[in-house]
C-alpha atoms as a PDB file:
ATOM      1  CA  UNK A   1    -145.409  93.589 -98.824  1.00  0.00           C
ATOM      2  CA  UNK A   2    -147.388  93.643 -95.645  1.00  0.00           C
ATOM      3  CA  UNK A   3    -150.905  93.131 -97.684  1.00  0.00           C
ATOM      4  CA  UNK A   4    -149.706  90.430 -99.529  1.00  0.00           C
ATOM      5  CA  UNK A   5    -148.040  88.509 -96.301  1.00  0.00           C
ATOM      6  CA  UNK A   6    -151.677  89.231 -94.514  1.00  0.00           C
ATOM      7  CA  UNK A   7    -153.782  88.350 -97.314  1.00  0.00           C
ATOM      8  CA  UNK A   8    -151.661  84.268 -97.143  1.00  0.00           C
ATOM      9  CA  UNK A   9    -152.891  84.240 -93.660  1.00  0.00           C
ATOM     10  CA  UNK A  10    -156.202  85.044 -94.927  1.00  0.00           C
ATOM     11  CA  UNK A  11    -156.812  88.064 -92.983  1.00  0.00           C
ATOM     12  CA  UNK A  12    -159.273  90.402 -95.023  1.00  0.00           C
ATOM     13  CA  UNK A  13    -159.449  94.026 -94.952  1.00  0.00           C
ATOM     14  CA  UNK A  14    -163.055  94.857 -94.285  1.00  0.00           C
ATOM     15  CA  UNK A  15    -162.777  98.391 -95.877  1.00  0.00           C
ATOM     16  CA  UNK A  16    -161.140 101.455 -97.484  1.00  0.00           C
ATOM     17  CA  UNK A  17    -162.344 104.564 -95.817  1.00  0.00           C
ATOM     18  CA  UNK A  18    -161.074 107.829 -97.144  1.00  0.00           C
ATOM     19  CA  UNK A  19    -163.154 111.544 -96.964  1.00  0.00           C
ATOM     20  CA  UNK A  20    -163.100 113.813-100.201  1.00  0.00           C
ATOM     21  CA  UNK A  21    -161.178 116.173 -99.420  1.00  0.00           C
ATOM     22  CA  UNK A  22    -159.510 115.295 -95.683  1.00  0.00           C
ATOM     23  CA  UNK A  23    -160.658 116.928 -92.639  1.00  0.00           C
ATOM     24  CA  UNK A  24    -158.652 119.320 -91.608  1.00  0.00           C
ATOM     25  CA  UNK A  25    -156.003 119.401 -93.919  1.00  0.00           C
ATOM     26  CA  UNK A  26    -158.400 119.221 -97.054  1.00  0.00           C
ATOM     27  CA  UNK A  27    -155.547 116.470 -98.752  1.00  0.00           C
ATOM     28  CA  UNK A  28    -157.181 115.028-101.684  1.00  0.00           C
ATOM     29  CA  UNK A  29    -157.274 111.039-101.869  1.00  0.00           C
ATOM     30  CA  UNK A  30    -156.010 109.615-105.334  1.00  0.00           C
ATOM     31  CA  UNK A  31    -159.529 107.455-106.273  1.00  0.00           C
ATOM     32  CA  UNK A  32    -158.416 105.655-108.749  1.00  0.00           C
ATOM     33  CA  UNK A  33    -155.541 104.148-106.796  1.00  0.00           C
ATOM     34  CA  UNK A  34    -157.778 103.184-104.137  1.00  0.00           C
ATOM     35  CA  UNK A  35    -160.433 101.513-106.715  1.00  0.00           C
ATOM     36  CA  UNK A  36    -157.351  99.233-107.978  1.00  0.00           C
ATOM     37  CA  UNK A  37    -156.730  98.703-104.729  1.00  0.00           C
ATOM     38  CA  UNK A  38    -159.902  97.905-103.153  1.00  0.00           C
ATOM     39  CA  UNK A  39    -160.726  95.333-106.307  1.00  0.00           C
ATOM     40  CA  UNK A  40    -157.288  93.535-106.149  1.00  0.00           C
ATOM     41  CA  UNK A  41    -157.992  93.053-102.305  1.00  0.00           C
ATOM     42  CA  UNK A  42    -161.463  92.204-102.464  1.00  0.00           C
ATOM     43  CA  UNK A  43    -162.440  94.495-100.279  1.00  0.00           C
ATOM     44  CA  UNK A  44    -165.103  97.534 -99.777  1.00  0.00           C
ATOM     45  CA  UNK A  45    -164.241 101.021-100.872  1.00  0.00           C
ATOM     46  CA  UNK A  46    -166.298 103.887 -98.748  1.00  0.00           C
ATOM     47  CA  UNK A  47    -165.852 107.257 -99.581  1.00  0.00           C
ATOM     48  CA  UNK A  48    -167.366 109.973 -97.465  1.00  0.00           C
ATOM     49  CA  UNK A  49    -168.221 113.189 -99.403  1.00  0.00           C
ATOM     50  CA  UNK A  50    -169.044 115.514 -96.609  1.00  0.00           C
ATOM     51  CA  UNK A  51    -166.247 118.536 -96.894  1.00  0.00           C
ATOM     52  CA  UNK A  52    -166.441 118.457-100.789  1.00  0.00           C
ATOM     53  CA  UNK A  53    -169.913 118.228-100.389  1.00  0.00           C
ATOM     54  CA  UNK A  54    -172.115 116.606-103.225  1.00  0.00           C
ATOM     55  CA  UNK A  55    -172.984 119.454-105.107  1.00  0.00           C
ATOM     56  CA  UNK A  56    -169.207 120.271-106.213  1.00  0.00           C
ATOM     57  CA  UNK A  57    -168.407 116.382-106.670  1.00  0.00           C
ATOM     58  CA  UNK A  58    -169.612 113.347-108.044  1.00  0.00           C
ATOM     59  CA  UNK A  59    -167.503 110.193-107.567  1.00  0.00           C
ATOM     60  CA  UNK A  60    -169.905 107.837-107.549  1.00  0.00           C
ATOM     61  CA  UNK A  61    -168.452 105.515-110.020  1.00  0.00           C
ATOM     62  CA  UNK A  62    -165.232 105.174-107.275  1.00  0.00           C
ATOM     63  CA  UNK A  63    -167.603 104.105-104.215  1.00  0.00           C
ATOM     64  CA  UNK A  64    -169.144 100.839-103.060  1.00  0.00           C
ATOM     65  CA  UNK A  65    -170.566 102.929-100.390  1.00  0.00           C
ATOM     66  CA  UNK A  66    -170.885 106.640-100.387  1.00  0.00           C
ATOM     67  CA  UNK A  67    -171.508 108.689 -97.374  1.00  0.00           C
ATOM     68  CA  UNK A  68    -172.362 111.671 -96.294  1.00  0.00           C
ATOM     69  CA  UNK A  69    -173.420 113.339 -92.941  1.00  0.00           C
ATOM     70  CA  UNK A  70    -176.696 115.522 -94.053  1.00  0.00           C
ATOM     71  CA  UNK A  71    -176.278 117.484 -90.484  1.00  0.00           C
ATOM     72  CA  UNK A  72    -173.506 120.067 -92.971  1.00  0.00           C
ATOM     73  CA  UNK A  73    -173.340 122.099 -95.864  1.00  0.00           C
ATOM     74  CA  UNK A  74    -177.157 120.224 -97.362  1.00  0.00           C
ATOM     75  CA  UNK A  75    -179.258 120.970 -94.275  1.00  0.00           C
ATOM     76  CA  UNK A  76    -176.678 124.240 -93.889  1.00  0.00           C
ATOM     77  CA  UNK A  77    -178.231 125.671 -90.492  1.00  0.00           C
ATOM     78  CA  UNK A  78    -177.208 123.470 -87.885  1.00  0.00           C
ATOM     79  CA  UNK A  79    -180.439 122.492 -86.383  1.00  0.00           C
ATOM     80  CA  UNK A  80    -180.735 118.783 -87.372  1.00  0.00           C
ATOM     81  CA  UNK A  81    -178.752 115.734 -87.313  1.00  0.00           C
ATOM     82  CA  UNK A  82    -178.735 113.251 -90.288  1.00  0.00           C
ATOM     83  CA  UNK A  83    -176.832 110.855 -92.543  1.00  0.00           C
ATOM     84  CA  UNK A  84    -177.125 109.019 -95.194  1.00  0.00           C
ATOM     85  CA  UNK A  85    -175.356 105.754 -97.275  1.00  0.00           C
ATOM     86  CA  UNK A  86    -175.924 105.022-100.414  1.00  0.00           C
ATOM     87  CA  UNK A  87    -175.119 102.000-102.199  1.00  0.00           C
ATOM     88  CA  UNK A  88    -173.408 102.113-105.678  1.00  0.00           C
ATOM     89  CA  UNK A  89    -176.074  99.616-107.854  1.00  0.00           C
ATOM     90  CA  UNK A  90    -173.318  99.319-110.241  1.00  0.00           C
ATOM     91  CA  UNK A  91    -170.949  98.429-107.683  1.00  0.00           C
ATOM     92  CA  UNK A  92    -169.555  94.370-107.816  1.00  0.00           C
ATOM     93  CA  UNK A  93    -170.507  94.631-104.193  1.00  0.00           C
ATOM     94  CA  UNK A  94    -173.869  95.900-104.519  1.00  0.00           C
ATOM     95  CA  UNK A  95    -175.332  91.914-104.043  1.00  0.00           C
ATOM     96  CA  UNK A  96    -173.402  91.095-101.152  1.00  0.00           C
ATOM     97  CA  UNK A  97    -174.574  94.598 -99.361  1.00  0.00           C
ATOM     98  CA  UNK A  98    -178.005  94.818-100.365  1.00  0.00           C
ATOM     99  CA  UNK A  99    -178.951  92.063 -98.481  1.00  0.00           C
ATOM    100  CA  UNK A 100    -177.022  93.135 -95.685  1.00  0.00           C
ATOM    101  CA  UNK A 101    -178.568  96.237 -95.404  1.00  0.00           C
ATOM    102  CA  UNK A 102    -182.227  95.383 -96.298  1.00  0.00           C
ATOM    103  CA  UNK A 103    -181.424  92.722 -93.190  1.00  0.00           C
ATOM    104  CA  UNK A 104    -179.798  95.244 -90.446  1.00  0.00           C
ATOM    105  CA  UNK A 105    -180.742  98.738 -91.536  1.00  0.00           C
ATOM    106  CA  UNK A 106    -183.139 100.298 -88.941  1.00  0.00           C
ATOM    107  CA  UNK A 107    -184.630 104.102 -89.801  1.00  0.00           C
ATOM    108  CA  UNK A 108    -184.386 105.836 -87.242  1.00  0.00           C
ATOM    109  CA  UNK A 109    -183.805 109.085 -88.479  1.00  0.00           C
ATOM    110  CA  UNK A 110    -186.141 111.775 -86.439  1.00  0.00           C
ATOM    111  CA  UNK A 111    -189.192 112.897 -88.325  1.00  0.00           C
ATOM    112  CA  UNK A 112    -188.834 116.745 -87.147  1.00  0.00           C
ATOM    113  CA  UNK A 113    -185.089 116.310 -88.399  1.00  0.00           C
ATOM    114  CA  UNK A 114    -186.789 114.997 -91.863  1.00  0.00           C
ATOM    115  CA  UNK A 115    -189.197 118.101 -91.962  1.00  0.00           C
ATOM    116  CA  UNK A 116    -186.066 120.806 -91.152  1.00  0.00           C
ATOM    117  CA  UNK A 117    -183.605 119.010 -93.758  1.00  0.00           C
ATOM    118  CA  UNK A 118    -186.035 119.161 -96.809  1.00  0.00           C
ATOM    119  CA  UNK A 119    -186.733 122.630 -96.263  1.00  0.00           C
ATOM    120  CA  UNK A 120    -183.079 123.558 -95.253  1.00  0.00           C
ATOM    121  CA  UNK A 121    -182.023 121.745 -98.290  1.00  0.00           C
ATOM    122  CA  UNK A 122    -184.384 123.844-100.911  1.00  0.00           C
ATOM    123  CA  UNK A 123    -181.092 127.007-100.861  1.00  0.00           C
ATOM    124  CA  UNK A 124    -178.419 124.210-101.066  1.00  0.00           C
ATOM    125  CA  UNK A 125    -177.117 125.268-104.684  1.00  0.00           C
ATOM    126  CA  UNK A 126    -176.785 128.721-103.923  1.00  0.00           C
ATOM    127  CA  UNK A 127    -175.891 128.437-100.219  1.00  0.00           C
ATOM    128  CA  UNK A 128    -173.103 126.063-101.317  1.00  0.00           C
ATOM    129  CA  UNK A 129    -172.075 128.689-104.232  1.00  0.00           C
ATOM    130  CA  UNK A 130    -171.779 131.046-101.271  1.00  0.00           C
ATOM    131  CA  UNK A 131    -169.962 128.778 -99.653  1.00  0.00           C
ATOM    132  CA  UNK A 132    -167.528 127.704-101.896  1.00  0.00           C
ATOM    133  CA  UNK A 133    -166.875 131.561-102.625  1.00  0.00           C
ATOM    134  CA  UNK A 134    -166.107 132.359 -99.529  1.00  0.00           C
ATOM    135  CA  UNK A 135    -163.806 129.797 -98.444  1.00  0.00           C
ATOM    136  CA  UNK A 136    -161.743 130.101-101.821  1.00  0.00           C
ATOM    137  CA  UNK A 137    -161.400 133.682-101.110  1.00  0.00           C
ATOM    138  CA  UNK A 138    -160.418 133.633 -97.828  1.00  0.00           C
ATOM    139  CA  UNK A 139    -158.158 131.057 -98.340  1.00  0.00           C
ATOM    140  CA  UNK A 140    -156.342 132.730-101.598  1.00  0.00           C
ATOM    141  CA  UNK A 141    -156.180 135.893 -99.011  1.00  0.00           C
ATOM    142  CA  UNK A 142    -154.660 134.090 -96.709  1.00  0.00           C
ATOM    143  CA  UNK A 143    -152.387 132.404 -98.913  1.00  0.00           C
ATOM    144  CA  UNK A 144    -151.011 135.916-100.212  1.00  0.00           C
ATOM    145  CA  UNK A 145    -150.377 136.927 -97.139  1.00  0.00           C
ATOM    146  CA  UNK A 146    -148.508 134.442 -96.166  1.00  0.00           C
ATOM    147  CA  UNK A 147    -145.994 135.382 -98.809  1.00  0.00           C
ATOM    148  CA  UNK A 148    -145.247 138.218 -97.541  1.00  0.00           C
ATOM    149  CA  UNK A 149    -141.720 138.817 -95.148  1.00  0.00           C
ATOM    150  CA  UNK A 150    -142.665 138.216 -91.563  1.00  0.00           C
ATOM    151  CA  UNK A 151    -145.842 136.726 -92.198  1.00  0.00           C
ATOM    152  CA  UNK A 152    -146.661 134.667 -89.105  1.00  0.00           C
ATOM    153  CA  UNK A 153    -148.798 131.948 -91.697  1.00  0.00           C
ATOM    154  CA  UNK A 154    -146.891 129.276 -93.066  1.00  0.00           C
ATOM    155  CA  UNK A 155    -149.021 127.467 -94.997  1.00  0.00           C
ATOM    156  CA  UNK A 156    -153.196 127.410 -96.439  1.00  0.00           C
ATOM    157  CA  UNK A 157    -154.303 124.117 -96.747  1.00  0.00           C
ATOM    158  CA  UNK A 158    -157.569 124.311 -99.788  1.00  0.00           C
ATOM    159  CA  UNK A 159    -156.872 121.669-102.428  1.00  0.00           C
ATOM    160  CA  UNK A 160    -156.238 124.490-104.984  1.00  0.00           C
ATOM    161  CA  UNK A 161    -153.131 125.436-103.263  1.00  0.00           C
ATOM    162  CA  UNK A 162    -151.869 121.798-102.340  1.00  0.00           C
ATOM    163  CA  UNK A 163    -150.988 119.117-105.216  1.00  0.00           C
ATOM    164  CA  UNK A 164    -153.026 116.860-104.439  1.00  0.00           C
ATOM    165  CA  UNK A 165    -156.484 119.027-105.685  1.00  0.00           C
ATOM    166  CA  UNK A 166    -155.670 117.705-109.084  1.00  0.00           C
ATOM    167  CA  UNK A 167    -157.459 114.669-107.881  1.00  0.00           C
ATOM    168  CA  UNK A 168    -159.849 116.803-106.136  1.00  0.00           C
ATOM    169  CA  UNK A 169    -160.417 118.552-109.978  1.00  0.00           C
ATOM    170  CA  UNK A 170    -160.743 115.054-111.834  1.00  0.00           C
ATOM    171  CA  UNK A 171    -164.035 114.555-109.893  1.00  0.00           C
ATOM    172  CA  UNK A 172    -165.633 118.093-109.742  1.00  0.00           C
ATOM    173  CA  UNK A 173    -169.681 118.227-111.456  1.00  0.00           C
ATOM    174  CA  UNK A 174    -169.437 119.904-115.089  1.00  0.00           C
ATOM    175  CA  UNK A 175    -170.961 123.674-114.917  1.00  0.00           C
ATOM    176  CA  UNK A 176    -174.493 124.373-115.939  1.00  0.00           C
ATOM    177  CA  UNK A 177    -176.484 126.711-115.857  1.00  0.00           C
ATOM    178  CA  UNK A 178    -177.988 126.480-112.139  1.00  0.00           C
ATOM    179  CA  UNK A 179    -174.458 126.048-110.700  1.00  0.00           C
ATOM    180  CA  UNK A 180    -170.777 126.206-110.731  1.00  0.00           C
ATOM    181  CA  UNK A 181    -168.856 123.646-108.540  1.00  0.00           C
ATOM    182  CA  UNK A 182    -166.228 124.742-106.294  1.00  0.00           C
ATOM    183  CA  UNK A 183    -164.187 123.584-103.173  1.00  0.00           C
ATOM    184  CA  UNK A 184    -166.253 123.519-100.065  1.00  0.00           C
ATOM    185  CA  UNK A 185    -166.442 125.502 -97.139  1.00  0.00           C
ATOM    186  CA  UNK A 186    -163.399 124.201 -95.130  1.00  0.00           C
ATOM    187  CA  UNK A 187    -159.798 125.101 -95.127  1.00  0.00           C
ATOM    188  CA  UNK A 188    -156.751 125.597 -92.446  1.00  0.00           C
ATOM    189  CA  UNK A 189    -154.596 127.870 -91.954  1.00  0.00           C
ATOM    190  CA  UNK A 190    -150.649 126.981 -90.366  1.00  0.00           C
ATOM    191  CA  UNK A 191    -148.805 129.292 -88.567  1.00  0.00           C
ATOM    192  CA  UNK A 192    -145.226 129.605 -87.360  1.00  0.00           C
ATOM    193  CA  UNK A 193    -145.679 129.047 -83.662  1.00  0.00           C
ATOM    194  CA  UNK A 194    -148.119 128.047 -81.110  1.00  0.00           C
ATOM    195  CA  UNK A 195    -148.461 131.847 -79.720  1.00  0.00           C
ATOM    196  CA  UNK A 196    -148.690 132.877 -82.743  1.00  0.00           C
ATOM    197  CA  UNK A 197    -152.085 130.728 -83.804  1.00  0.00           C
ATOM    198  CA  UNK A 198    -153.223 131.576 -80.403  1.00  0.00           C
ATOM    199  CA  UNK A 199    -153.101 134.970 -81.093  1.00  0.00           C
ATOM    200  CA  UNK A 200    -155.211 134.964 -84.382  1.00  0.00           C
ATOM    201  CA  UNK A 201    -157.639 132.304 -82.653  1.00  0.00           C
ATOM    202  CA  UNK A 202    -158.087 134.582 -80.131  1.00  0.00           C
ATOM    203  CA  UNK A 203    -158.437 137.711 -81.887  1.00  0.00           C
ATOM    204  CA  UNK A 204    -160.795 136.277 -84.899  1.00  0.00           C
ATOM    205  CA  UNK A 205    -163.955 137.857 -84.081  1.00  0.00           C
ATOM    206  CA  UNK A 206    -165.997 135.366 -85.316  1.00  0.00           C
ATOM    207  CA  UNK A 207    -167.827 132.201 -83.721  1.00  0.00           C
ATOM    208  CA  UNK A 208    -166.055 129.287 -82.774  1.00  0.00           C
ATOM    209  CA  UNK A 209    -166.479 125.625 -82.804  1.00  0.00           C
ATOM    210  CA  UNK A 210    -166.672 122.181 -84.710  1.00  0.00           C
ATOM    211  CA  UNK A 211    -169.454 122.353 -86.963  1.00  0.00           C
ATOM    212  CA  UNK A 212    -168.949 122.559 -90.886  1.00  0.00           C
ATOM    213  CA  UNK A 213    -171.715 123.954 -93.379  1.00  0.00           C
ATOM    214  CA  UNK A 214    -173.154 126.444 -91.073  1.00  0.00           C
ATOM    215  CA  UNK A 215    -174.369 129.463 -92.490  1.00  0.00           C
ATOM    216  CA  UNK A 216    -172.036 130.987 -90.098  1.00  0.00           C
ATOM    217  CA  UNK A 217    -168.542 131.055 -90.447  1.00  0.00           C
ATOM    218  CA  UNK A 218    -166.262 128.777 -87.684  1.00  0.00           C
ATOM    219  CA  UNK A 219    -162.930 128.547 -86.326  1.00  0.00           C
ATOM    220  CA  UNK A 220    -161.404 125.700 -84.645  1.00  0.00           C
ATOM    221  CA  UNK A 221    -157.928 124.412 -83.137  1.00  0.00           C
ATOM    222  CA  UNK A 222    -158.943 121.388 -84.281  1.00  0.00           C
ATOM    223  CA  UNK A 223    -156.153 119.323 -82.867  1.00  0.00           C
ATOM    224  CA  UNK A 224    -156.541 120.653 -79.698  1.00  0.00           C
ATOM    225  CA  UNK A 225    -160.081 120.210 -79.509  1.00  0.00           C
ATOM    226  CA  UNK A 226    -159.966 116.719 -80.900  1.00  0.00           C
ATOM    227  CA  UNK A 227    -156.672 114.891 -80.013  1.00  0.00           C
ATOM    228  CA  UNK A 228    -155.768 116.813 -77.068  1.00  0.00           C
ATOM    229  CA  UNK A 229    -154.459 113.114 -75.681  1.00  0.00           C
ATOM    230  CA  UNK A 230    -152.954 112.163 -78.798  1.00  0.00           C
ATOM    231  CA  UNK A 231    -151.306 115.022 -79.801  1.00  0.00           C
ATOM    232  CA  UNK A 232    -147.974 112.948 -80.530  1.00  0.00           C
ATOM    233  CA  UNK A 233    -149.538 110.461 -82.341  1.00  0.00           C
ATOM    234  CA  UNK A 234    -151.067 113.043 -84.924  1.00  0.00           C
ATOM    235  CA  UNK A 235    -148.425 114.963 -85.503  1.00  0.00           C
ATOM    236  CA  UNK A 236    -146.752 112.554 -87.798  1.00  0.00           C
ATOM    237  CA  UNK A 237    -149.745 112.783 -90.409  1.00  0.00           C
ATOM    238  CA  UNK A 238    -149.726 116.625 -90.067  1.00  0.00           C
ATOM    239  CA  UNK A 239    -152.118 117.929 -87.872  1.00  0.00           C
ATOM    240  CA  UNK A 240    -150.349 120.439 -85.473  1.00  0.00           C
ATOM    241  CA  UNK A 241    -151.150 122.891 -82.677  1.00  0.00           C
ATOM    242  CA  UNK A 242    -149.934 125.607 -84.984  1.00  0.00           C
ATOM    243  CA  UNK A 243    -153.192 124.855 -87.448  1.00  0.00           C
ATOM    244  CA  UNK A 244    -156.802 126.974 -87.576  1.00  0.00           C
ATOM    245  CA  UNK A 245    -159.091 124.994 -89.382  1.00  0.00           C
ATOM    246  CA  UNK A 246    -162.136 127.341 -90.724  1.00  0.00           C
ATOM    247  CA  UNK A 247    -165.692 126.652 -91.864  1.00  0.00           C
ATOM    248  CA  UNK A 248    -166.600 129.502 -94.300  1.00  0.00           C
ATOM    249  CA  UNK A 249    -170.019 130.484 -94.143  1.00  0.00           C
ATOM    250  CA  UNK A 250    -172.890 132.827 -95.994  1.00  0.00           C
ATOM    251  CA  UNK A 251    -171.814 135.926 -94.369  1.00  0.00           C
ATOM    252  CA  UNK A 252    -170.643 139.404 -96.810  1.00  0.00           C
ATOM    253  CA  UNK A 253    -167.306 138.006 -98.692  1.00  0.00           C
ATOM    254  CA  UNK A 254    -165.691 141.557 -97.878  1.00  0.00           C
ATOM    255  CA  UNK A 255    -166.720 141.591 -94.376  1.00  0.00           C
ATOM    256  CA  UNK A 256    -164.868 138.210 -93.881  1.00  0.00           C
ATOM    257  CA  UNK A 257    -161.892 138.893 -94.811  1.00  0.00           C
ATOM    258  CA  UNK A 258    -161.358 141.735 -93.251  1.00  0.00           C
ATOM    259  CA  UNK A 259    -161.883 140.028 -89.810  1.00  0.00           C
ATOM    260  CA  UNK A 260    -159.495 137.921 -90.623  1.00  0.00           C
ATOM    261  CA  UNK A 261    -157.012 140.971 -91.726  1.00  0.00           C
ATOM    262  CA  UNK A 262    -157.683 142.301 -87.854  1.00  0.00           C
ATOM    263  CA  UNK A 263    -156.739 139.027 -86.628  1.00  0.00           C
ATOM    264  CA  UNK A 264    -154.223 138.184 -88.625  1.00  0.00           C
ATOM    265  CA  UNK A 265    -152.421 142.034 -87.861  1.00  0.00           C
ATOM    266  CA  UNK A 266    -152.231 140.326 -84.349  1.00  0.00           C
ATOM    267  CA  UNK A 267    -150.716 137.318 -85.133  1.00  0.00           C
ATOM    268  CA  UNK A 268    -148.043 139.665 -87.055  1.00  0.00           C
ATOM    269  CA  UNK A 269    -147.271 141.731 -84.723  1.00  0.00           C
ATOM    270  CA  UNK A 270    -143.686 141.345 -83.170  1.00  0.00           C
END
């Protein structure tokens, strides 16, 4: 109802932006819905592929625009910065952004940058199956222990424990024989309380911070560290103190989840 009374004042949406999945709750958007939608509106759909990364997904049918920030899981080591946008050719926007870009599009990405993401990206099939191994591991751990009486975790966001990675399925690569998509590195983990995800923050003897990709596995309060001044405002879409969001990275599978047994012991503990 509110579309339609905006679109008889002749206001225009300029976009849909959506990531695939959501950072940090890894939520799944439905494509096809927002394809209808973004052709009965007239309007751009932009779909950011960064936490699914493009190995395990190909969507490109969906987008007008596809983006992705190359600084993750393709470079993979955290020592350049880079992103890309790629126009769908098939798109019924593709003439009206061509131009556009061919106009206002200035390179300026960093030639050293260049050099470190083609050779970074050379490993980015197998760093990725790493990658998606560990994360689905760690999060299926986690998710088991959560069922268990007492368990401090309420939920494990990965989209092959929420419904909406059915959507997340529809658009994952067919196998062959270099590689077998997955999930992506990220997934969050909700606890009961605030203390309580303090305490396995705290304990998790691992590196923390805000990257993604890294061959490194990272921990964040993301909500904290990002809408520490908006804190009521996000809560309504889910993202709560009480989350750990965590960036799964290339070390031993076995080795990672039993820091995360340690810390979660804590976080148990009466």
């Amino acid at each position: 109802m509110f579309r339609e009374a905006e679109r008889k004042k002749k206001r225009r949406v300029q976009a849909i932006w959506t990531d695939f999945a959501s950072n940090p709750l890894l939520v799944t958007p439905g494509l096809v819905r927002l394809r209808q939608l973004a052709d009965q509106y007239d309007t751009v759909l932009v779909i950011d592929d960064t936490v699914g990364s493009w190995a395990n997904i190909d969507f490109m049918s969906m987008a007008d625009i596809l983006i992705t920030s190359l600084t993750k899981t393709f470079n993979g080591y955290a020592d350049a910065i880079a992103g890309s946008a790629i126009l769908n050719p098939v798109s019924p926007k593709y003439a009206k952004l061509k131009p556009i870009y061919g106009e206002y599009y200035v390179p300026e990405l960093y030639i050293d940058d260049v050099v470190a993401i083609e050779k970074n990206s050379r490993d980015y099939l197998s760093r990725t199956t790493k990658l998606n191994h560990n994360a689905k591991t760690l999060a299926e751990y986690l998710h088991s222990r959560s069922q268990e009486v007492g368990s401090s975790i309420v939920a494990v966001h990965y989209p092959t424990l929420i419904s909406s990675g059915e959507h997340y399925k529809r658009f994952m690569r067919p196998v062959t024989d270099d590689f077998s998509p997955g999930y992506g590195c990220l997934l969050s983990v909700e606890f009961k309380d605030t203390p309580t995800a303090a305490a396995f923050f705290d304990t998790l003897k691992l590196h923390k911070g805000p990257h993604l990709g890294a061959p490194f596995t990272l921990a964040l309060p993301f909500t904290l560290a990002v809408y520490s001044k908006e804190l009521g405002w996000v809560a309504q879409y889910g993202l709560k103190l009480t989350k750990i969001r965590v960036s799964a990275g290339l070390e031993d599978t076995e080795t990672l989840v039993e820091d995360f047994r340690l810390a979660l012991e804590v976080a148990n503990a009466p």
